[in-house]
C-alpha atoms as a PDB file:
ATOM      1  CA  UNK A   1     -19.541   8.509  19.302  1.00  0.00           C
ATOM      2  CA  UNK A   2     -16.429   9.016  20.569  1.00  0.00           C
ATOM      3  CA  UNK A   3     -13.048   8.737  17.896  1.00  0.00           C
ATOM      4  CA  UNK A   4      -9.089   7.259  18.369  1.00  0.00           C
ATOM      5  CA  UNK A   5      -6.403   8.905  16.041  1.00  0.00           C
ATOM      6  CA  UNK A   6      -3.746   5.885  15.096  1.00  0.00           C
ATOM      7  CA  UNK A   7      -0.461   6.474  15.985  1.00  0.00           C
ATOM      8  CA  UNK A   8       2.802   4.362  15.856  1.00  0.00           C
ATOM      9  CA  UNK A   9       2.179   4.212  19.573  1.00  0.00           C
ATOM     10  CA  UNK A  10      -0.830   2.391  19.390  1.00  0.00           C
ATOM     11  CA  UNK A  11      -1.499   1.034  15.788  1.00  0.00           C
ATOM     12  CA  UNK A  12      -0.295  -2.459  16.742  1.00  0.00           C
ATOM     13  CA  UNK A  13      -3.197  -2.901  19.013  1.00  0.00           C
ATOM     14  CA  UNK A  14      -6.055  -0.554  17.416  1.00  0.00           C
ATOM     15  CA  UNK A  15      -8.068  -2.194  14.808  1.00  0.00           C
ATOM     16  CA  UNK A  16      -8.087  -0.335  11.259  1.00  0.00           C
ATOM     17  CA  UNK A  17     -11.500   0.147  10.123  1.00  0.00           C
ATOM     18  CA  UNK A  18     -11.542  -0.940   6.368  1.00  0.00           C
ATOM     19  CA  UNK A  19     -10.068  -4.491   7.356  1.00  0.00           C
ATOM     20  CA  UNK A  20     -11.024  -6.094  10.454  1.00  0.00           C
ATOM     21  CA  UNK A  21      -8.957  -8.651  11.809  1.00  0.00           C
ATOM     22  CA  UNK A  22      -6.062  -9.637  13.924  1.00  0.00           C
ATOM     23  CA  UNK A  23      -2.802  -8.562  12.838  1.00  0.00           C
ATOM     24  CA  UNK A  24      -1.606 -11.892  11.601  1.00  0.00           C
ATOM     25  CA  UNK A  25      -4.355 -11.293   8.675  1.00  0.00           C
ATOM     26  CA  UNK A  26      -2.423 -10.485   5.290  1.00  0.00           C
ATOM     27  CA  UNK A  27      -4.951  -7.251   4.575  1.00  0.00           C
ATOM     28  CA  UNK A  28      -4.316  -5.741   7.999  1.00  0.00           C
ATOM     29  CA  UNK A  29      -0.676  -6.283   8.196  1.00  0.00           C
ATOM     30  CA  UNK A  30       0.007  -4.931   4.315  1.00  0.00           C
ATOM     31  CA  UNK A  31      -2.325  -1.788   5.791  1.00  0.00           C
ATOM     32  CA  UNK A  32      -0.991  -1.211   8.896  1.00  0.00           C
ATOM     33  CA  UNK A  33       2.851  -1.604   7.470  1.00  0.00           C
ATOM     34  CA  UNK A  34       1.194   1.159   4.769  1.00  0.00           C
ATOM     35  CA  UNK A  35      -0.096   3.721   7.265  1.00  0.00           C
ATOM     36  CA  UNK A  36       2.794   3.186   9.764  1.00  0.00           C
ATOM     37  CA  UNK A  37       5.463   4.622   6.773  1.00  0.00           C
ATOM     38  CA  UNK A  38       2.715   7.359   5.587  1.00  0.00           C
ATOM     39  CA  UNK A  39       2.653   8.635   9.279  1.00  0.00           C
ATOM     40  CA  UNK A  40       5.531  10.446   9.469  1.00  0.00           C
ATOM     41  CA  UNK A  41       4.242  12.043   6.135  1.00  0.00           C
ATOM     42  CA  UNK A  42       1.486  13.523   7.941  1.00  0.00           C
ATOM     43  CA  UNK A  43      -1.101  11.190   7.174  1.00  0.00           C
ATOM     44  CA  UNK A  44      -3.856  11.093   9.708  1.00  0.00           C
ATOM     45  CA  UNK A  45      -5.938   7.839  10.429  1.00  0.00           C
ATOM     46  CA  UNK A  46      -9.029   8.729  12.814  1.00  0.00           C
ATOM     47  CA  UNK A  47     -11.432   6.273  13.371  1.00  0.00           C
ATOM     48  CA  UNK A  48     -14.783   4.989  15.510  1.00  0.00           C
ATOM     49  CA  UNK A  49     -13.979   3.497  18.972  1.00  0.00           C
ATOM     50  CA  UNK A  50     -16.496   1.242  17.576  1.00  0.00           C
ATOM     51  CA  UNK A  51     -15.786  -1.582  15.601  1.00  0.00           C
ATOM     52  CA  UNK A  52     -17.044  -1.292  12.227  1.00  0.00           C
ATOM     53  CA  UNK A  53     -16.267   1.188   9.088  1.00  0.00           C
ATOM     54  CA  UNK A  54     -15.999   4.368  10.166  1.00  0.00           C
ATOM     55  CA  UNK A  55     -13.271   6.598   9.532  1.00  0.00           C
ATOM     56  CA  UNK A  56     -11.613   9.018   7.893  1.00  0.00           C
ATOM     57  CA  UNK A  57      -7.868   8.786   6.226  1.00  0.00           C
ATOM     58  CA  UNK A  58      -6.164  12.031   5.357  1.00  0.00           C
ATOM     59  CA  UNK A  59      -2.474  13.706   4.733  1.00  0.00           C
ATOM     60  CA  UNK A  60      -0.926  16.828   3.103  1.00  0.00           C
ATOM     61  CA  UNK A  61      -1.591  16.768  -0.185  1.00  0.00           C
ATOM     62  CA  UNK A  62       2.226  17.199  -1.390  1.00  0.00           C
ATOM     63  CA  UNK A  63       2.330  13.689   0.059  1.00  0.00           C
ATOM     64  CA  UNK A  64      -0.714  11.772  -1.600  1.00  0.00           C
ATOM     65  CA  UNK A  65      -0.556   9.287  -3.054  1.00  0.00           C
ATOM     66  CA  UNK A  66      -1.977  10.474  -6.235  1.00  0.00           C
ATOM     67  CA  UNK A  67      -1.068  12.362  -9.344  1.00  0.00           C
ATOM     68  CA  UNK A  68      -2.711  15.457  -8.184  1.00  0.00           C
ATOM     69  CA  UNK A  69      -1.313  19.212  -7.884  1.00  0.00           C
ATOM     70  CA  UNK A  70      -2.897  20.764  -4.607  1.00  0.00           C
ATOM     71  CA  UNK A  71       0.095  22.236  -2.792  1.00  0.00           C
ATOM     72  CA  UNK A  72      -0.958  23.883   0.766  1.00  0.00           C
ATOM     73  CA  UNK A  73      -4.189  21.476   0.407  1.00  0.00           C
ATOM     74  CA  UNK A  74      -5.231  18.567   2.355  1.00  0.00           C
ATOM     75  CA  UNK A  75      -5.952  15.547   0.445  1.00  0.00           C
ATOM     76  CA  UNK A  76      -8.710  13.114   1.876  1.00  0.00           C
ATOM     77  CA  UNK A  77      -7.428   9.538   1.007  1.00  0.00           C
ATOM     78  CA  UNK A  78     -10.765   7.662   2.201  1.00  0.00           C
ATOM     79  CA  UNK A  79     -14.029   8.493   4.394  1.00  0.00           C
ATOM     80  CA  UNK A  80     -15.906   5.491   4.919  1.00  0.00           C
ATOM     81  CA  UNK A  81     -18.786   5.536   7.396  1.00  0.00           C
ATOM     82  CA  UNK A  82     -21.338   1.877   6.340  1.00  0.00           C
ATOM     83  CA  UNK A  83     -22.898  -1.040   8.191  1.00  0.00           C
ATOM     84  CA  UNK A  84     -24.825  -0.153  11.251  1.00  0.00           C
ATOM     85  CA  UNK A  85     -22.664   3.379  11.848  1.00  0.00           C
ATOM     86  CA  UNK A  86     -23.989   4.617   9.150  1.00  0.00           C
ATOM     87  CA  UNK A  87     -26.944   7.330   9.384  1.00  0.00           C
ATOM     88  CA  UNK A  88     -25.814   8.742  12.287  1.00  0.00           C
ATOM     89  CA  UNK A  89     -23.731  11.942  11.433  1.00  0.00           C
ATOM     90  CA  UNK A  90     -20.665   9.767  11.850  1.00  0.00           C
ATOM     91  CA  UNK A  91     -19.401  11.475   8.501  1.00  0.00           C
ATOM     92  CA  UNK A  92     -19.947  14.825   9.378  1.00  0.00           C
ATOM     93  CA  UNK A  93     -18.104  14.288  12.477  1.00  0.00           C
ATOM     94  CA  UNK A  94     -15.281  12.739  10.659  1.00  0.00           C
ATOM     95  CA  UNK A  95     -15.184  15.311   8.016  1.00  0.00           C
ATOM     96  CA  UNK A  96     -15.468  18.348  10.568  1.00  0.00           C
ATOM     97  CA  UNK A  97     -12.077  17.150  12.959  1.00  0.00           C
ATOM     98  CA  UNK A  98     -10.474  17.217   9.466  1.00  0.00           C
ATOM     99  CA  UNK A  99     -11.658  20.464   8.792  1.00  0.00           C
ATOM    100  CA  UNK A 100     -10.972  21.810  11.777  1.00  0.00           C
ATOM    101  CA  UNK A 101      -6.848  19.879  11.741  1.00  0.00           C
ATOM    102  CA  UNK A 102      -6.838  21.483   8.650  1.00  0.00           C
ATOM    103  CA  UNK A 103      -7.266  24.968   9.103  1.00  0.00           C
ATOM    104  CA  UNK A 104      -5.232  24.668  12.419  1.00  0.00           C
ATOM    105  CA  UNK A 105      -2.473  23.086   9.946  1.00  0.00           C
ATOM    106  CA  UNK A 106      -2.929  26.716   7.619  1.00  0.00           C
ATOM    107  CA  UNK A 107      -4.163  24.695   4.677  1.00  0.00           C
ATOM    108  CA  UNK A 108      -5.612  25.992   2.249  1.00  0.00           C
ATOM    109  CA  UNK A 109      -8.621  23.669   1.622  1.00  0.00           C
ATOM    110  CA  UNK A 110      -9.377  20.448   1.057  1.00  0.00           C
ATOM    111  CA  UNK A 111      -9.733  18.038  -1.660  1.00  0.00           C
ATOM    112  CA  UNK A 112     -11.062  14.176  -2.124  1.00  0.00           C
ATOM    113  CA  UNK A 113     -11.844  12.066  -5.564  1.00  0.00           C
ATOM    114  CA  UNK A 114     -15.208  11.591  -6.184  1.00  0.00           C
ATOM    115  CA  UNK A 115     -17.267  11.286  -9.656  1.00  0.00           C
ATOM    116  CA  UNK A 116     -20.740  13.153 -10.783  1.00  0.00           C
ATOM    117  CA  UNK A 117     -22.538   9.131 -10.217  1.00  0.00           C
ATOM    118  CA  UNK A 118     -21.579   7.595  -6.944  1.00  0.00           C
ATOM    119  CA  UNK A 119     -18.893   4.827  -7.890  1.00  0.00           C
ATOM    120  CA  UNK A 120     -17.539   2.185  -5.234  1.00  0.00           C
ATOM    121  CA  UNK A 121     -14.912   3.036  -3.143  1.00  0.00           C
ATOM    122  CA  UNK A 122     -15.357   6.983  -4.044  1.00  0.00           C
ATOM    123  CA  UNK A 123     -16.831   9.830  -2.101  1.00  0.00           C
ATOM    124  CA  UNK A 124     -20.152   9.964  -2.844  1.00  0.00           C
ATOM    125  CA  UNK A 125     -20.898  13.355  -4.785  1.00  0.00           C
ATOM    126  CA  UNK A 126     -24.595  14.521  -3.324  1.00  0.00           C
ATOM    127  CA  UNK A 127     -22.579  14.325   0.332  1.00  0.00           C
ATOM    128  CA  UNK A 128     -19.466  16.719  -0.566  1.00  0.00           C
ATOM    129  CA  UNK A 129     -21.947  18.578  -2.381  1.00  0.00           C
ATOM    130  CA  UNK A 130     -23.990  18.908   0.487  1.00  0.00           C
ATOM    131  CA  UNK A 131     -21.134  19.384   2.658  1.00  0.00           C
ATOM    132  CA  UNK A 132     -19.674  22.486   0.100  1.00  0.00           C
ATOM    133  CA  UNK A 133     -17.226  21.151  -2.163  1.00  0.00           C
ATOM    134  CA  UNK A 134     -17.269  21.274  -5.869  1.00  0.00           C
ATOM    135  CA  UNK A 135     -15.550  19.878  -8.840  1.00  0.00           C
ATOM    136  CA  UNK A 136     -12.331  21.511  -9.954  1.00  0.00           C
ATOM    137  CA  UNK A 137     -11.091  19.025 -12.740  1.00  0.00           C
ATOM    138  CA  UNK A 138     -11.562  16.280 -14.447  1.00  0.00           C
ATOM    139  CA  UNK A 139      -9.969  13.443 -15.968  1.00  0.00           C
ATOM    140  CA  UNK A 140     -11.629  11.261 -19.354  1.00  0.00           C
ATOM    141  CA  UNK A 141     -12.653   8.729 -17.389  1.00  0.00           C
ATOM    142  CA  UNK A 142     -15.213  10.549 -15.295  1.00  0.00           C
ATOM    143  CA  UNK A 143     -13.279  10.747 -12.068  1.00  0.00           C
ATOM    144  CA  UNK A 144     -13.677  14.110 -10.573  1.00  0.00           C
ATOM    145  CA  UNK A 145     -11.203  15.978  -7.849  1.00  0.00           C
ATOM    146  CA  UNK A 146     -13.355  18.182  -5.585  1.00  0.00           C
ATOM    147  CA  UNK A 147     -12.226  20.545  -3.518  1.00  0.00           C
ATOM    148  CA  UNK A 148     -13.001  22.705  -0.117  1.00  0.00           C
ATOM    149  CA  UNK A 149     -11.306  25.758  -0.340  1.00  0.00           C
ATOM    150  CA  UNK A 150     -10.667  27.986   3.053  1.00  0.00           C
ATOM    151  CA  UNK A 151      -9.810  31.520   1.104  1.00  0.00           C
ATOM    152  CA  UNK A 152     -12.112  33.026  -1.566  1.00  0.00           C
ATOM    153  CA  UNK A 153      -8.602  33.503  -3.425  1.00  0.00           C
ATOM    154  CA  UNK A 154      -7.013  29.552  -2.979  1.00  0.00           C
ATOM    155  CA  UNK A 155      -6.529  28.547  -6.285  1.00  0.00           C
ATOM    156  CA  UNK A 156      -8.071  25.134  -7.207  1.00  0.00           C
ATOM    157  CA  UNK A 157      -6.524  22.066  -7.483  1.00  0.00           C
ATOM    158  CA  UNK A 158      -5.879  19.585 -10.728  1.00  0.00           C
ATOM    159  CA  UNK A 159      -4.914  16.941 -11.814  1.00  0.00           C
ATOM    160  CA  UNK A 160      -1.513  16.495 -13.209  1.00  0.00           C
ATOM    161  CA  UNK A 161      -1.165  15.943 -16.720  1.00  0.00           C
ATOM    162  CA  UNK A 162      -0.241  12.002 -16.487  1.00  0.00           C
ATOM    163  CA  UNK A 163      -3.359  11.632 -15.350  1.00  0.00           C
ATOM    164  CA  UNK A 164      -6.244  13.826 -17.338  1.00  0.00           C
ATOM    165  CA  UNK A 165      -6.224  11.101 -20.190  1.00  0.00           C
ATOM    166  CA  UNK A 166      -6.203   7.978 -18.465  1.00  0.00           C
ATOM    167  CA  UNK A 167      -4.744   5.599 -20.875  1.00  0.00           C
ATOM    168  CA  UNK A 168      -1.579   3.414 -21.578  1.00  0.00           C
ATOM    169  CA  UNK A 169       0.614   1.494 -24.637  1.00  0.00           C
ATOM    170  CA  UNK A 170       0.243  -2.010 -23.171  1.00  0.00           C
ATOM    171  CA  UNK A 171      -2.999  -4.994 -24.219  1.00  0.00           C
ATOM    172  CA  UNK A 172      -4.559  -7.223 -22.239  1.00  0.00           C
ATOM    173  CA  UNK A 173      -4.991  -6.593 -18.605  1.00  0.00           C
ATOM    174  CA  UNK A 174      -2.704  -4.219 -16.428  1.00  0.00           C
ATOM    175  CA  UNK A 175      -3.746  -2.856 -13.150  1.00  0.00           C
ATOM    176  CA  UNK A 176      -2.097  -0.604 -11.082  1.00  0.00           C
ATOM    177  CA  UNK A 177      -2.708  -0.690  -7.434  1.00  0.00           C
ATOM    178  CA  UNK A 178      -1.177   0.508  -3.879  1.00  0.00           C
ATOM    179  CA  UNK A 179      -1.358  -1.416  -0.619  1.00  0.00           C
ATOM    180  CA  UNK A 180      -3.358   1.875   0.619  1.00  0.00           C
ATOM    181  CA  UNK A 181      -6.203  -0.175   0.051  1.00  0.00           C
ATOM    182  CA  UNK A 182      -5.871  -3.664   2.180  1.00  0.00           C
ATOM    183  CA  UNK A 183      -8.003  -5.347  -0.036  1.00  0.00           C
ATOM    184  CA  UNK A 184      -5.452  -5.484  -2.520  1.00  0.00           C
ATOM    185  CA  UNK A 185      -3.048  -7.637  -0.599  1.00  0.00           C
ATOM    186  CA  UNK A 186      -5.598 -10.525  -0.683  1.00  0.00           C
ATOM    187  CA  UNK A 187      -7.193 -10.561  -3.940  1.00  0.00           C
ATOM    188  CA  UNK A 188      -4.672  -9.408  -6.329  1.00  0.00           C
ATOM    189  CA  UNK A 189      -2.757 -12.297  -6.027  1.00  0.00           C
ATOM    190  CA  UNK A 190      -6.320 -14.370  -6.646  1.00  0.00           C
ATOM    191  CA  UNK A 191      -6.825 -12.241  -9.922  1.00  0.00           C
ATOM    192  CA  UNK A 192      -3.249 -12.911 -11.064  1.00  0.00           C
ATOM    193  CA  UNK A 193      -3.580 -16.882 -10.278  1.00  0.00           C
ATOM    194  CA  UNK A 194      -7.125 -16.798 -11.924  1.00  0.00           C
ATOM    195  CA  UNK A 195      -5.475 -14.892 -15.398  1.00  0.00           C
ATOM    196  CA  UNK A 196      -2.463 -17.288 -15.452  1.00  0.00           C
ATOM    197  CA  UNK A 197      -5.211 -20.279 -14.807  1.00  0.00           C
ATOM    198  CA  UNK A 198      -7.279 -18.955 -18.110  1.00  0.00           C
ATOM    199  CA  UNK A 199      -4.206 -18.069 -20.001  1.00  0.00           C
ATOM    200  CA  UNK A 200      -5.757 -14.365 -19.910  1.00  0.00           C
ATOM    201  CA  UNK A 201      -3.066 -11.629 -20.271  1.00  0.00           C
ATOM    202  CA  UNK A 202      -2.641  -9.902 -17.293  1.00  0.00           C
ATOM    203  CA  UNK A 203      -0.025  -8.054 -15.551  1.00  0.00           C
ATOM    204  CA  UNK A 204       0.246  -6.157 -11.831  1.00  0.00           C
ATOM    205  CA  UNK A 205       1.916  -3.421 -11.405  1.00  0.00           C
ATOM    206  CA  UNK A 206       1.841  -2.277  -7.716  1.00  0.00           C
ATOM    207  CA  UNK A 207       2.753   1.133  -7.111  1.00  0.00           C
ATOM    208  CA  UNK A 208       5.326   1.554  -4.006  1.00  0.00           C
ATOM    209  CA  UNK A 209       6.599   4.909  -3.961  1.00  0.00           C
ATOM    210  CA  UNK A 210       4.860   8.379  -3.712  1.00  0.00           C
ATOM    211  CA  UNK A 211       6.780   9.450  -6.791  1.00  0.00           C
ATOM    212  CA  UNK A 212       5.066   6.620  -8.237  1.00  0.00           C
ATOM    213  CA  UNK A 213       2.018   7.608  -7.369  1.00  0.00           C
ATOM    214  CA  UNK A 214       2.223  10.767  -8.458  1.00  0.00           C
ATOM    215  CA  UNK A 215       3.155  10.015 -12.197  1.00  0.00           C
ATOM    216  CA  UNK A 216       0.893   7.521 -12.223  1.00  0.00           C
ATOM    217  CA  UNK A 217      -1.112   7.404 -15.876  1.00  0.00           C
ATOM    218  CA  UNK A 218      -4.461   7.724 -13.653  1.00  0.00           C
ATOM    219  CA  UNK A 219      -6.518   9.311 -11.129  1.00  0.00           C
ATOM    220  CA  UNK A 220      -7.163   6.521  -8.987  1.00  0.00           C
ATOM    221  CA  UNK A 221      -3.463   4.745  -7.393  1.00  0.00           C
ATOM    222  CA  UNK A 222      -5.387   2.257  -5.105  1.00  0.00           C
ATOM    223  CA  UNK A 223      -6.979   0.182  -8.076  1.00  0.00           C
ATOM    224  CA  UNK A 224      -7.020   1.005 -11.559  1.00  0.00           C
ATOM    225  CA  UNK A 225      -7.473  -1.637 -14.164  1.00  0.00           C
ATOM    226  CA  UNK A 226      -6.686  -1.517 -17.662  1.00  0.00           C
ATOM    227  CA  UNK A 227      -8.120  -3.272 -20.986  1.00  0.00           C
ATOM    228  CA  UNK A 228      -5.706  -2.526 -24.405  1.00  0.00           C
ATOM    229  CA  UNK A 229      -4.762   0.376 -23.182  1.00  0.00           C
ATOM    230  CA  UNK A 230      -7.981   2.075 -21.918  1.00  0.00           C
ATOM    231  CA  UNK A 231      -9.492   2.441 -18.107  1.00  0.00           C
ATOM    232  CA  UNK A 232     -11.777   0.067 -16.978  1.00  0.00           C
ATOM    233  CA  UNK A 233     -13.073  -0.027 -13.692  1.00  0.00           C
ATOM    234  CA  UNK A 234     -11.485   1.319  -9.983  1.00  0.00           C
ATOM    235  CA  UNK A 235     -13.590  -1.134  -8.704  1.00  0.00           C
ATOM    236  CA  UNK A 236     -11.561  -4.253  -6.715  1.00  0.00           C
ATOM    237  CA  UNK A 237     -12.031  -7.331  -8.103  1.00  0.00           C
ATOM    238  CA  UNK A 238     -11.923 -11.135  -6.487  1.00  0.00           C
ATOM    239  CA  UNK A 239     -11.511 -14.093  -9.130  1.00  0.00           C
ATOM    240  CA  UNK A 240     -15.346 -14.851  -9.716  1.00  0.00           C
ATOM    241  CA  UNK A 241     -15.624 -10.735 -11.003  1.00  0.00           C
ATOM    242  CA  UNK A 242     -12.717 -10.978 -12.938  1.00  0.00           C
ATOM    243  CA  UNK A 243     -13.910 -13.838 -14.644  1.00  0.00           C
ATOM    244  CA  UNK A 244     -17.270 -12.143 -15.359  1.00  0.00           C
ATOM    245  CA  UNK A 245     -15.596  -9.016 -16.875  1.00  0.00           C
ATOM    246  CA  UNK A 246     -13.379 -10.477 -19.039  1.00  0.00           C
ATOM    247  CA  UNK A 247     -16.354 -12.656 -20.762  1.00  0.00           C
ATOM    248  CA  UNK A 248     -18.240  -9.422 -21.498  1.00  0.00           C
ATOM    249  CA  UNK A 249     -15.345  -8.227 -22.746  1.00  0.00           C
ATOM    250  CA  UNK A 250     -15.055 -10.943 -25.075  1.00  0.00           C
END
């Protein structure tokens, strides 16, 4: 398998794994507009040659986009290896050029959200288990920040305290979301026409700075969803989910 890194140079005309399409597609253009403004951040995008979902999306963890506190770490933002890729040792490649960037970079480890049950759009836990890391805090919720340290003596990461008690003061529905995630520039808009269709309180709140991000009241900045207050799901949903989840929610 052989792997591109996407740069300003080329990201115009390399595809970007999670959303495959031509540029003029809202999903890849709010990504690609996302990644092109993280890049000079550090972010790193490296991907299959291949066209399907395999890749790996990682940057400095002063710069995540998430309420964490891991200075001198690397923060993994996504690795996504499915479809026919997958089985292959396409992660472990993936996961070993960030390694290997990383220590070149002098981090001090590495760190990626996960959970102890496999959730969508999370690391699954029996890989970075597998692969070394372990669990170094956790918020109510159940979402878990691993970590891969370098050093015997690097001192773990956490979570910052916005974020260990997932929870907010406003009812009905709020989700907070980031156009990290490309899915999000499709089918939020479908949830919010769907909500004001079934006169269902709901209210987006998208999430367009780093500083944002990182005061964010929960672990997850791509897609978190909120019922009265409490966490719901990270889990991205199109109008026909919604729909479902607010009837067994009564």
């Amino acid at each position: 398998m052989e792997y591109i890194r996407v740069t300003k140079g080329n990201i115009d005309s390399e595809h970007i794994c999670c959303a495959i399409s031509n540029n003029k597609d809202i999903q890849v253009a709010s990504k690609k507009a996302w990644l092109s403004e993280r890049l000079d951040d550090g972010l790193v995008f490296l991907k299959s040659t291949e066209r399907g979902k395999c890749f790996i999306e990682y940057i400095p963890a002063e710069n995540a986009w998430n309420p964490i506190a891991a200075d001198g770490y690397m923060y993994i933002d996504c690795l996504w290896v499915s479809g026919a890729l997958k089985g292959h040792g396409y992660s472990t490649d993936l996961l070993n050029a960030c390694i290997e960037d990383s220590k070149g970079k002098g981090k001090k480890g590495m760190c990626i959200l996960s959970s102890a049950k496999k959730k969508p759009f999370l690391a699954d836990p029996k890989f970075l288990k597998y692969k070394g890391f372990s669990v170094c805090d956790e918020a109510d919720n159940g979402i878990q920040l691993w970590y891969l340290p370098f050093t015997d003596d690097a001192e773990p990461p956490e979570f910052r305290g916005c974020a260990k008690h997932p929870h907010i003061d406003e009812g009905g529905y709020v989700l907070y979301y980031t156009s990290q995630c490309p899915f999000n520039a499709k089918y939020v808009p479908i949830v919010e026409q769907t909500a004001k269709e079934q006169n269902i309180p709901f209210k987006a709140i998208h999430i367009g700075t780093k500083e944002e991000a990182q005061n964010a009241p929960t672990p997850i900045t791509t897609y978190a969803l909120f019922y009265n207050g409490e966490y719901l799901t990270n889990e991205q949903m199109n109008d026909k989910k919604f729909i479902k989840l607010v009837s067994q929610k009564g």
